[in-house]
N, C-alpha and C. Protein backbone atom coordinates (compact mmCIF):
# COMPACT_ATOMS: atom_id res chain seq x y z
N UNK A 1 -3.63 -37.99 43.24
CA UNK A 1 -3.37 -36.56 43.17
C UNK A 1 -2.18 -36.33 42.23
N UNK A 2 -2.35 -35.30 41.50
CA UNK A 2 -1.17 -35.01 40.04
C UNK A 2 -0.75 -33.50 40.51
N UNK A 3 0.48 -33.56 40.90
CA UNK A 3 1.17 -32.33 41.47
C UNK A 3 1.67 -31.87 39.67
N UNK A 4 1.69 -30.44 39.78
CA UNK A 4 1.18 -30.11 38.65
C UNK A 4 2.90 -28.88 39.06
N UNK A 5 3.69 -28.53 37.92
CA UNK A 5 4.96 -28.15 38.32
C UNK A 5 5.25 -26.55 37.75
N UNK A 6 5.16 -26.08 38.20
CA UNK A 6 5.57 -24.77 37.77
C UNK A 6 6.42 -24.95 36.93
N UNK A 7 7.80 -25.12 37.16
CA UNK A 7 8.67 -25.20 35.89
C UNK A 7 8.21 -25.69 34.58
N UNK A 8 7.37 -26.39 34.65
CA UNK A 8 6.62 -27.31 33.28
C UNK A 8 5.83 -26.72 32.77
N UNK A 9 4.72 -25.70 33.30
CA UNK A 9 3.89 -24.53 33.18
C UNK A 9 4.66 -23.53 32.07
N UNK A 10 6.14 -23.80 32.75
CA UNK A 10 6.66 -21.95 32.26
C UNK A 10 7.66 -22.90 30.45
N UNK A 11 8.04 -23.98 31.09
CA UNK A 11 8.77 -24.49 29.39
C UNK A 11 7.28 -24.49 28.10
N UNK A 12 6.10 -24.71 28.70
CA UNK A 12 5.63 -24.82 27.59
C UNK A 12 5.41 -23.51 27.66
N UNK A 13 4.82 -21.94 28.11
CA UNK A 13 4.86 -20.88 27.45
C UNK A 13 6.39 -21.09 26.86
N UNK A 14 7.57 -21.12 27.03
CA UNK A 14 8.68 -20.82 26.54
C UNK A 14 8.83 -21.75 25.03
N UNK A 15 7.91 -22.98 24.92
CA UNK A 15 8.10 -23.45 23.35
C UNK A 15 7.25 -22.88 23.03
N UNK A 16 5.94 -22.82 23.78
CA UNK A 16 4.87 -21.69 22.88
C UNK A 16 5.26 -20.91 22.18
N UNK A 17 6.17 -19.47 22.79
CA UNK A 17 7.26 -18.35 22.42
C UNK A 17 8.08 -18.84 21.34
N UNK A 18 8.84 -20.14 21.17
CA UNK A 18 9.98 -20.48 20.20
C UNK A 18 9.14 -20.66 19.28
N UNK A 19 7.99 -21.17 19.41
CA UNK A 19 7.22 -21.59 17.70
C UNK A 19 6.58 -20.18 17.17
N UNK A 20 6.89 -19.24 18.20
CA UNK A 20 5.80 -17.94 17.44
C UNK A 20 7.13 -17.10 17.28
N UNK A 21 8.34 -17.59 16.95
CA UNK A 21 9.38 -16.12 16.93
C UNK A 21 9.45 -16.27 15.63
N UNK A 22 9.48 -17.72 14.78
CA UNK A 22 9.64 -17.99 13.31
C UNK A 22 8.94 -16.68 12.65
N UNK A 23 7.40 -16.31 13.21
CA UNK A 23 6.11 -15.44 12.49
C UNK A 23 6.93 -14.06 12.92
N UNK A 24 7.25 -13.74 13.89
CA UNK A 24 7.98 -12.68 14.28
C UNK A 24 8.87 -12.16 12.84
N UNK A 25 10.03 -13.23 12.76
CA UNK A 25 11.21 -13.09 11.26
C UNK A 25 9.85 -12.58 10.38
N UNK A 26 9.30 -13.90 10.35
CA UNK A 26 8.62 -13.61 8.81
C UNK A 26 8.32 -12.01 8.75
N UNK A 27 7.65 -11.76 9.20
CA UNK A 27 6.62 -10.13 9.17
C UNK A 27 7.64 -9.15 9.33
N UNK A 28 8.62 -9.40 9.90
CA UNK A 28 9.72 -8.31 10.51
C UNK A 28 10.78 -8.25 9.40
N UNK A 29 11.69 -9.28 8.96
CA UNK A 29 12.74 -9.60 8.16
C UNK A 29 12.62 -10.11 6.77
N UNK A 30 11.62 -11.10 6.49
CA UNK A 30 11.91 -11.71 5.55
C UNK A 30 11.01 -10.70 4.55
N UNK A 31 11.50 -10.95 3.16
CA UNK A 31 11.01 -10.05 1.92
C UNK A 31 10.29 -11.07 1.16
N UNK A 32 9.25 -11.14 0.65
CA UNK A 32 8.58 -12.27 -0.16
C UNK A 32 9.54 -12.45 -1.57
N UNK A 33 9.39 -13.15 -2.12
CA UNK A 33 9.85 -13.35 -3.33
C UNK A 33 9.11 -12.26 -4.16
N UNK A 34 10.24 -11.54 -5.26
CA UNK A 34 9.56 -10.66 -5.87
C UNK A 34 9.32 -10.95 -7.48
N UNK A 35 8.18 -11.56 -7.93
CA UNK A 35 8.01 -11.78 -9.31
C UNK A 35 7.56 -11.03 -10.44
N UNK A 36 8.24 -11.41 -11.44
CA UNK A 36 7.61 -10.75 -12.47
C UNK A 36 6.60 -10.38 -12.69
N UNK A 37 5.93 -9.78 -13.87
CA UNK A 37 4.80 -9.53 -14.26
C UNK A 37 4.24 -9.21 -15.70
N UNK A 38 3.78 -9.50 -16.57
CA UNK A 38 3.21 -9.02 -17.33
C UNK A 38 2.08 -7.68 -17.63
N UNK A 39 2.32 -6.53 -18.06
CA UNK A 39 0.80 -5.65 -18.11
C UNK A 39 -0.10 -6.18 -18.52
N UNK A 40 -0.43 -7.60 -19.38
CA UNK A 40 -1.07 -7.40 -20.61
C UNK A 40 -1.69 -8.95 -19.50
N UNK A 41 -1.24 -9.15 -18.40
CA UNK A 41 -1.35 -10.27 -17.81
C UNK A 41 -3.18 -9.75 -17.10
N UNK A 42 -4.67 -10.56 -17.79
CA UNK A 42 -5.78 -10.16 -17.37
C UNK A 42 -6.08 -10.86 -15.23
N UNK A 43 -5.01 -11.61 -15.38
CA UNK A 43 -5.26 -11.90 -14.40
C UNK A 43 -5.11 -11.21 -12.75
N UNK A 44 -4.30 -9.84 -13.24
CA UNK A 44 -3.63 -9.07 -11.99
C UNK A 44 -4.32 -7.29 -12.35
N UNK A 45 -5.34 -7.68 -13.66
CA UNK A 45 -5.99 -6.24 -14.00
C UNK A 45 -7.11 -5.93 -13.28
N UNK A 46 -7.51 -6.70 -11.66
CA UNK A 46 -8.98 -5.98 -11.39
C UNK A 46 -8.89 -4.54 -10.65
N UNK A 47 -9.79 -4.36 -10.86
CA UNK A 47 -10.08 -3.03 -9.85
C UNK A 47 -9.80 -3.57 -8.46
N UNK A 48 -9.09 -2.31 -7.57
CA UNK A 48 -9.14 -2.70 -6.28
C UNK A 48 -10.24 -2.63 -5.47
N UNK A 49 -10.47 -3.62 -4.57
CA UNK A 49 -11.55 -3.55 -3.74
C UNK A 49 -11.50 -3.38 -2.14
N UNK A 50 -11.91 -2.87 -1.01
CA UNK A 50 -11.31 -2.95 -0.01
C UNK A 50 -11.90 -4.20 0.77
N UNK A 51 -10.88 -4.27 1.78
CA UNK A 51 -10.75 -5.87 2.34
C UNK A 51 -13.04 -5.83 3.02
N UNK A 52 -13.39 -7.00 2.85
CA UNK A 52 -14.52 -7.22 3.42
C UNK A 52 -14.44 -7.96 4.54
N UNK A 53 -13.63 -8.29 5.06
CA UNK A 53 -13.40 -8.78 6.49
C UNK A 53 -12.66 -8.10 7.28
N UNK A 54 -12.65 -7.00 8.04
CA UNK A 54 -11.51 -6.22 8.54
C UNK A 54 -10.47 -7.21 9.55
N UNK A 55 -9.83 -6.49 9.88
CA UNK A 55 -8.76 -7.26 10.92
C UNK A 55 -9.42 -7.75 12.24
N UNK A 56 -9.94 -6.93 12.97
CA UNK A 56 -10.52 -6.65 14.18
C UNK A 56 -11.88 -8.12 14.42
N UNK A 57 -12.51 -8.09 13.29
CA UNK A 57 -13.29 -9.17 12.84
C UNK A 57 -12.58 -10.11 12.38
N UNK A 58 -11.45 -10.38 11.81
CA UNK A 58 -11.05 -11.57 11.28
C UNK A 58 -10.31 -12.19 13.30
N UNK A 59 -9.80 -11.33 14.33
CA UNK A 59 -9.38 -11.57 15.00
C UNK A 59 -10.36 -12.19 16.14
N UNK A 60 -11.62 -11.57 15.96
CA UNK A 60 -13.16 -11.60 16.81
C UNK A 60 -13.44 -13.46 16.33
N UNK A 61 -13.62 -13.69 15.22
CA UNK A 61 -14.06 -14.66 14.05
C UNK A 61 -12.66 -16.13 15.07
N UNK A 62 -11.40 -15.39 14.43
CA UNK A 62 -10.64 -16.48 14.49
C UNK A 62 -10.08 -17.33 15.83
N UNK A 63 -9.98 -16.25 16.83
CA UNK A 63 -9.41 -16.46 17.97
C UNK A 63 -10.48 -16.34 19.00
N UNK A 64 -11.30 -15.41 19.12
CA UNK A 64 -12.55 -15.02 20.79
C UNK A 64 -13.42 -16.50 20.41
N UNK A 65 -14.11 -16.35 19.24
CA UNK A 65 -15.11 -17.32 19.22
C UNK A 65 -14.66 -18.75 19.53
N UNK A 66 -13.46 -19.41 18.95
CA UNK A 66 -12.63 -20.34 19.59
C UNK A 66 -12.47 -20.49 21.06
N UNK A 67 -12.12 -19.69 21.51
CA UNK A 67 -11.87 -19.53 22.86
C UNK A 67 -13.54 -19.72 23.45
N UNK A 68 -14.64 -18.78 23.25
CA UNK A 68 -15.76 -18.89 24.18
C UNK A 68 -15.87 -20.06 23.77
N UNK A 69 -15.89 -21.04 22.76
CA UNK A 69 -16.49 -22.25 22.39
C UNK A 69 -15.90 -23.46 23.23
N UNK A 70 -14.39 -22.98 23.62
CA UNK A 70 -13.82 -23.72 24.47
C UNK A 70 -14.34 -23.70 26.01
N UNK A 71 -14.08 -22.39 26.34
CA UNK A 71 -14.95 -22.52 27.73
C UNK A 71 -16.09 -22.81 27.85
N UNK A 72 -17.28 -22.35 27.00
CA UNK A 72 -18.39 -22.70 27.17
C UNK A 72 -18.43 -24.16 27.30
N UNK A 73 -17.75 -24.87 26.37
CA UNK A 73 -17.65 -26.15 26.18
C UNK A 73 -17.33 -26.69 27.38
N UNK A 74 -16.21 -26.52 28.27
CA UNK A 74 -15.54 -27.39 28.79
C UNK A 74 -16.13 -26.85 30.85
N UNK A 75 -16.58 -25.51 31.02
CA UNK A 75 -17.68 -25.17 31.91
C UNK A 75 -19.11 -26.39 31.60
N UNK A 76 -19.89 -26.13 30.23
CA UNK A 76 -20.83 -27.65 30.76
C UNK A 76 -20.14 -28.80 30.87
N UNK A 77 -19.25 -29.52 30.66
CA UNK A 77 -18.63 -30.42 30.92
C UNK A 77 -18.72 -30.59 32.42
N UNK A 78 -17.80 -29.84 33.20
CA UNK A 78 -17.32 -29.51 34.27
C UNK A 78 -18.89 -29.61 35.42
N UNK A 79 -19.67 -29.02 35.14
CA UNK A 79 -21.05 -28.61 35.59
C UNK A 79 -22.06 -30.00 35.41
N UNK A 80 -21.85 -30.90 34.42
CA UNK A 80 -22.96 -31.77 34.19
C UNK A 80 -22.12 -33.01 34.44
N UNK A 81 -21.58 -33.38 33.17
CA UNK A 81 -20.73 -34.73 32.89
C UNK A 81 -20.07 -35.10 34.37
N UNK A 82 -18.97 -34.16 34.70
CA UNK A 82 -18.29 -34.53 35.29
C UNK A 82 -18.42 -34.16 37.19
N UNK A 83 -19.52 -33.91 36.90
CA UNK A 83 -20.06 -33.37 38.55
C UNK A 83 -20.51 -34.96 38.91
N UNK A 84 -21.08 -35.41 37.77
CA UNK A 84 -21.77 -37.07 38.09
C UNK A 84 -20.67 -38.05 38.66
N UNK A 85 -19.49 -37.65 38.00
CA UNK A 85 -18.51 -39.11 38.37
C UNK A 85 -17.48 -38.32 38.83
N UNK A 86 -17.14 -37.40 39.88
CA UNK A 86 -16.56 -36.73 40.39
C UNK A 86 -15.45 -37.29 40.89
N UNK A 87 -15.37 -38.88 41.31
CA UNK A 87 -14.51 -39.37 42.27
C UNK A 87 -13.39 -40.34 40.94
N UNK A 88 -14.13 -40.62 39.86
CA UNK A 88 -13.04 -41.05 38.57
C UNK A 88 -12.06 -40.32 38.43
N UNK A 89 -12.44 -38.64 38.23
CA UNK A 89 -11.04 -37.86 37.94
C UNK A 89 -10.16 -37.67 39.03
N UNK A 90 -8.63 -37.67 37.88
CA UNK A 90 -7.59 -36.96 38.85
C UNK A 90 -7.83 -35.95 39.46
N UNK A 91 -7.36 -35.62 40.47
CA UNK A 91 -7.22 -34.14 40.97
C UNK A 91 -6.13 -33.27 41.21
N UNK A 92 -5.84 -32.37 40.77
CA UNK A 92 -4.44 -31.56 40.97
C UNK A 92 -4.18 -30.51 42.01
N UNK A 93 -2.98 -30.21 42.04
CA UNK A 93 -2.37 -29.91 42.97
C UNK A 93 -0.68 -29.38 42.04
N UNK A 94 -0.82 -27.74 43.10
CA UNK A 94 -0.06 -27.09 42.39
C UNK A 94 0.99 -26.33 43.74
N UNK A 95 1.84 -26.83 44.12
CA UNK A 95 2.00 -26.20 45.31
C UNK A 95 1.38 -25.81 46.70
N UNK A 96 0.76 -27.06 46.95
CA UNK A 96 -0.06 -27.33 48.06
C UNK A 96 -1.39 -26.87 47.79
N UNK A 97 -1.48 -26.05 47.17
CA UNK A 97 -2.69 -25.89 46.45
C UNK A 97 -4.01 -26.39 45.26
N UNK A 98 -5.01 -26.79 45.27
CA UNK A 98 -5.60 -27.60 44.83
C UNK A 98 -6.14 -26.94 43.47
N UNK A 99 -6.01 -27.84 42.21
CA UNK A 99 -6.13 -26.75 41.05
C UNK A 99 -7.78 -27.30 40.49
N UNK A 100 -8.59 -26.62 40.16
CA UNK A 100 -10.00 -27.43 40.04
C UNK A 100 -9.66 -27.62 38.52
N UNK A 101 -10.12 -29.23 38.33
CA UNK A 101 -9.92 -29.22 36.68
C UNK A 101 -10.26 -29.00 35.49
N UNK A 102 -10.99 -28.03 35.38
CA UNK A 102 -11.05 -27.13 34.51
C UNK A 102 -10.58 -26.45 34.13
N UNK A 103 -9.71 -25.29 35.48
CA UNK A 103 -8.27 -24.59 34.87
C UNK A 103 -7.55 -25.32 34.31
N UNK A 104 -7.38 -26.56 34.72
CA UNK A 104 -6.07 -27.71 33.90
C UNK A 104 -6.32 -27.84 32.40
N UNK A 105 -7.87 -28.34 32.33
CA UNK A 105 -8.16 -28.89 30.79
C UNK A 105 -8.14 -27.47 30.34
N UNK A 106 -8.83 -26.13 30.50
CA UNK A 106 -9.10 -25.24 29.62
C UNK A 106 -7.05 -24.69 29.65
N UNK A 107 -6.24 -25.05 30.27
CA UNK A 107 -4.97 -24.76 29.87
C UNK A 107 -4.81 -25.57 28.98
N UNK A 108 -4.77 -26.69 29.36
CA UNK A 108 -4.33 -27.70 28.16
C UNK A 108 -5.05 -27.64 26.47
N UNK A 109 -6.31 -27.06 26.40
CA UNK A 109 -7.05 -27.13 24.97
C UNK A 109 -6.78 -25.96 24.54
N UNK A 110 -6.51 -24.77 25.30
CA UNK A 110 -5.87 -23.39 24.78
C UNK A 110 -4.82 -24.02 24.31
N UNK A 111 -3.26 -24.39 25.18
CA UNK A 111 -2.16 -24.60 24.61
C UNK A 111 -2.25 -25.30 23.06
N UNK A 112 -3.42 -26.46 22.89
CA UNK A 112 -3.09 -26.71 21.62
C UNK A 112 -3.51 -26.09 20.62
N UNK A 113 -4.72 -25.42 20.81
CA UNK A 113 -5.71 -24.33 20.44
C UNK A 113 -4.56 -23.49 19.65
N UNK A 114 -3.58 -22.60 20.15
CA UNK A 114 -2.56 -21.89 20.15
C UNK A 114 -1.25 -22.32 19.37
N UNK A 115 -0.85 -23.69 19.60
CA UNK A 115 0.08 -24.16 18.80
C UNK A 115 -0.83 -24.22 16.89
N UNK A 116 -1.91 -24.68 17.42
CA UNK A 116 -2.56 -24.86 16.20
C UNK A 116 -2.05 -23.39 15.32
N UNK A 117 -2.76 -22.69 15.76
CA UNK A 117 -2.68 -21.17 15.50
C UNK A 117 -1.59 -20.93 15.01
N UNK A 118 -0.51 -21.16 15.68
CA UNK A 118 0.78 -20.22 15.04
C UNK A 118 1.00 -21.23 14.25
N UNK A 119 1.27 -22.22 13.78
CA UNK A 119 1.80 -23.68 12.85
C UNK A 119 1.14 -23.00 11.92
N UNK A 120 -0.35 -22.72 11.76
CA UNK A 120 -1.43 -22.68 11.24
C UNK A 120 -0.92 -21.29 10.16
N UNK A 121 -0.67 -20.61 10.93
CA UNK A 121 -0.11 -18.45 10.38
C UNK A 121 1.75 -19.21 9.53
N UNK A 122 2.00 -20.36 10.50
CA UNK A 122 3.18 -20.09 10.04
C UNK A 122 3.54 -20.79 8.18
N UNK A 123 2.60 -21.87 8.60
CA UNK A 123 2.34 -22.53 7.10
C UNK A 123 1.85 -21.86 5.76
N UNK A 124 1.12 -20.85 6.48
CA UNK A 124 0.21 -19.59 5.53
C UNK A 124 1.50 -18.60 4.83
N UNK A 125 2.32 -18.36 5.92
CA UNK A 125 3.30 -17.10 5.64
C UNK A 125 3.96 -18.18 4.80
N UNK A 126 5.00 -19.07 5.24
CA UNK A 126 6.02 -19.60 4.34
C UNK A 126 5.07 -20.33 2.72
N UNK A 127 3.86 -20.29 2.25
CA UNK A 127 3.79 -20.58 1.44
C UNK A 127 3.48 -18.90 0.38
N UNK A 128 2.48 -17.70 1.43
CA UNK A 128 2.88 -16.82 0.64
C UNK A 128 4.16 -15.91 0.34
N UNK A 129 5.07 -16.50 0.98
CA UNK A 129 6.44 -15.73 0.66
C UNK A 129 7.18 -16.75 -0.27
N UNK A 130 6.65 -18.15 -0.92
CA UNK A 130 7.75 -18.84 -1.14
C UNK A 130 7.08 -18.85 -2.42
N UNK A 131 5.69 -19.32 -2.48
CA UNK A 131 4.78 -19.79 -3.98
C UNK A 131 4.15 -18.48 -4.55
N UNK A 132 3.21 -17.59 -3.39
CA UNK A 132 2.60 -16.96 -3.69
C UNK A 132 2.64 -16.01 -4.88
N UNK A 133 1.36 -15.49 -5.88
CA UNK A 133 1.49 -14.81 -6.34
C UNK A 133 0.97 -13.71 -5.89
N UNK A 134 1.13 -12.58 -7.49
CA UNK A 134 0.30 -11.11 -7.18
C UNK A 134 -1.18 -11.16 -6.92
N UNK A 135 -1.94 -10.13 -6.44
CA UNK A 135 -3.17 -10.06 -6.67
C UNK A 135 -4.01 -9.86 -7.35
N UNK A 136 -4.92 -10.08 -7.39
CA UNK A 136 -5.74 -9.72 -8.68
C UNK A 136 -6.11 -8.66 -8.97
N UNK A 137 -5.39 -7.05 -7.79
CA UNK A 137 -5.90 -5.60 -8.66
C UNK A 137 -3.86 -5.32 -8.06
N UNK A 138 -3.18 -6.27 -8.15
CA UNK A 138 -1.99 -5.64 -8.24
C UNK A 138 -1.82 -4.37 -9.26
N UNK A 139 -1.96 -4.22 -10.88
CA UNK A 139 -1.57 -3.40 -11.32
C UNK A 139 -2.14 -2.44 -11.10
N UNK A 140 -3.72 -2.06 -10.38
CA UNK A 140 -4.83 -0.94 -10.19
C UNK A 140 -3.97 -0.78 -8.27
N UNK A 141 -3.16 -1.15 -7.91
CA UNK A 141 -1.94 -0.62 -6.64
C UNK A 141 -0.97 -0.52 -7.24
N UNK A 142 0.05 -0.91 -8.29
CA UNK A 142 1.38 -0.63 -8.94
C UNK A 142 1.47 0.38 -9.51
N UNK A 143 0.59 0.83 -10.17
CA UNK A 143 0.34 1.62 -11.22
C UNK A 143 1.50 1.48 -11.94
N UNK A 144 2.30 1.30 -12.50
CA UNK A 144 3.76 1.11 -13.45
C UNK A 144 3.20 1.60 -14.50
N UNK A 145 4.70 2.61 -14.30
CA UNK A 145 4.78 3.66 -15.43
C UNK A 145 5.05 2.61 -17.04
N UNK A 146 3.69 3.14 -18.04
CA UNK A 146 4.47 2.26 -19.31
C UNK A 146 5.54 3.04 -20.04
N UNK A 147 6.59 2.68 -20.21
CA UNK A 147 7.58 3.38 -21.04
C UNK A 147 7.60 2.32 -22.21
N UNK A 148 7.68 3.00 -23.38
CA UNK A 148 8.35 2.35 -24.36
C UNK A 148 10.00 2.42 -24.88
N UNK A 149 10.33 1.07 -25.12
CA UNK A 149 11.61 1.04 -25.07
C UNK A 149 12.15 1.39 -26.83
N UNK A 150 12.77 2.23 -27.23
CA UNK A 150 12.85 2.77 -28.73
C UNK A 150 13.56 2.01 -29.43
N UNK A 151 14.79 1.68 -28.82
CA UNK A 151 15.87 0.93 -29.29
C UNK A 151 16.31 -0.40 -28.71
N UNK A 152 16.16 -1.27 -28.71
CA UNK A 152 16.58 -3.07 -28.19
C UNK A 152 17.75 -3.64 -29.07
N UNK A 153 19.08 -3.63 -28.59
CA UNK A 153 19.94 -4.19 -28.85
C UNK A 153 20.93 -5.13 -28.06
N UNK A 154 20.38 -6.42 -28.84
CA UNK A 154 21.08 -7.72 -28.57
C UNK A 154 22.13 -8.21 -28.87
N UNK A 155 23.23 -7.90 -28.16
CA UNK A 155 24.41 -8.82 -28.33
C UNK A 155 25.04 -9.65 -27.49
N UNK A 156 25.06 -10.76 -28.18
CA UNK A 156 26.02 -11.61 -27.07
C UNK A 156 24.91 -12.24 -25.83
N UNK A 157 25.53 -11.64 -24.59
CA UNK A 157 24.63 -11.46 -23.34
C UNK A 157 24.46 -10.31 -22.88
N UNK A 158 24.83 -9.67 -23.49
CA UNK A 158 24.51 -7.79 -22.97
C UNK A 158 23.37 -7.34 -23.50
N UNK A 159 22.34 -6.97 -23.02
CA UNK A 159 21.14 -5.91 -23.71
C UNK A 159 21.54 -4.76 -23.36
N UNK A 160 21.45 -3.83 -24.75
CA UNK A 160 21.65 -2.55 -24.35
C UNK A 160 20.40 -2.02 -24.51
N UNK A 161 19.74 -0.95 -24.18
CA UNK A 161 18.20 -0.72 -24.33
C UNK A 161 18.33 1.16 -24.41
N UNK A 162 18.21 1.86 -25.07
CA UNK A 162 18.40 3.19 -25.14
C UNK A 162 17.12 3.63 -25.51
């Protein structure tokens, strides 16, 4: 029997929490790097298009279907595999209380499920705030005003531009 500890339950939500506050900064605080641009640059001239995956679906897609695939998964497990050799597995115990193991494993494959996830968002953010470029209908969203500059004078290290 594997007495199973509350306190140990609650530190891993609490590193869960420390690895997802990094994504928190990012989205909240940090400013991407802001780069130059060229007008004449064909690579940032498309027309804009609107997103073809909405949010709601990218969230349905990335996270539910994961999840049913897990339970579904780990319910036949539970139901076939492991109904046969019932007396091999541990059994837990959570405060005198008996935990059937399935809540255990489907905690345990979420938790990594989840670490995956945020590592996963967090690797994504720190490379588009650090490498990333513009998009490809940036200037059809910038719109930047063209001004022409009349006068360019170079001296020294001073540009004066009138």
């Amino acid at each position: 029997m594997v007495e199973l500890s509350i306190s140990r339950i609650a530190a891993d939500f609490i590193v869960l929490t420390l690895c997802a506050i990094p994504l928190l900064i990012f989205h909240k605080w940090v400013e991407p790097y802001k780069r130059g641009f060229y007008c004449d640059d064909e690579t940032i001239r498309y027309p804009y298009r609107p997103s073809t995956v909405s949010r709601h679906m990218l969230i349905v897609i990335g996270l539910v279907v994961p999840a049913v695939l897990i339970i579904s998964t780990e319910t036949f497990r539970a139901l076939t595999w492991e109904r046969k050799c019932r007396n091999e597995f541990l059994h837990y115990q959570c405060r005198r209380h008996t935990v059937p193991r399935i809540i255990v494993r489907l905690y345990v494959f979420f938790g990594y499920f989840l670490v995956g996830v945020i590592f996963n968002q967090l690797m994504v953010d720190i490379a588009k705030y650090t490498i990333g470029r513009h998009r490809p209908h940036f200037i059809a969203i910038c719109k930047p005003k063209h001004m022409e500059i009349q006068h360019l004078a170079i001296s020294g290290s001073h540009i004066n531009r009138t």
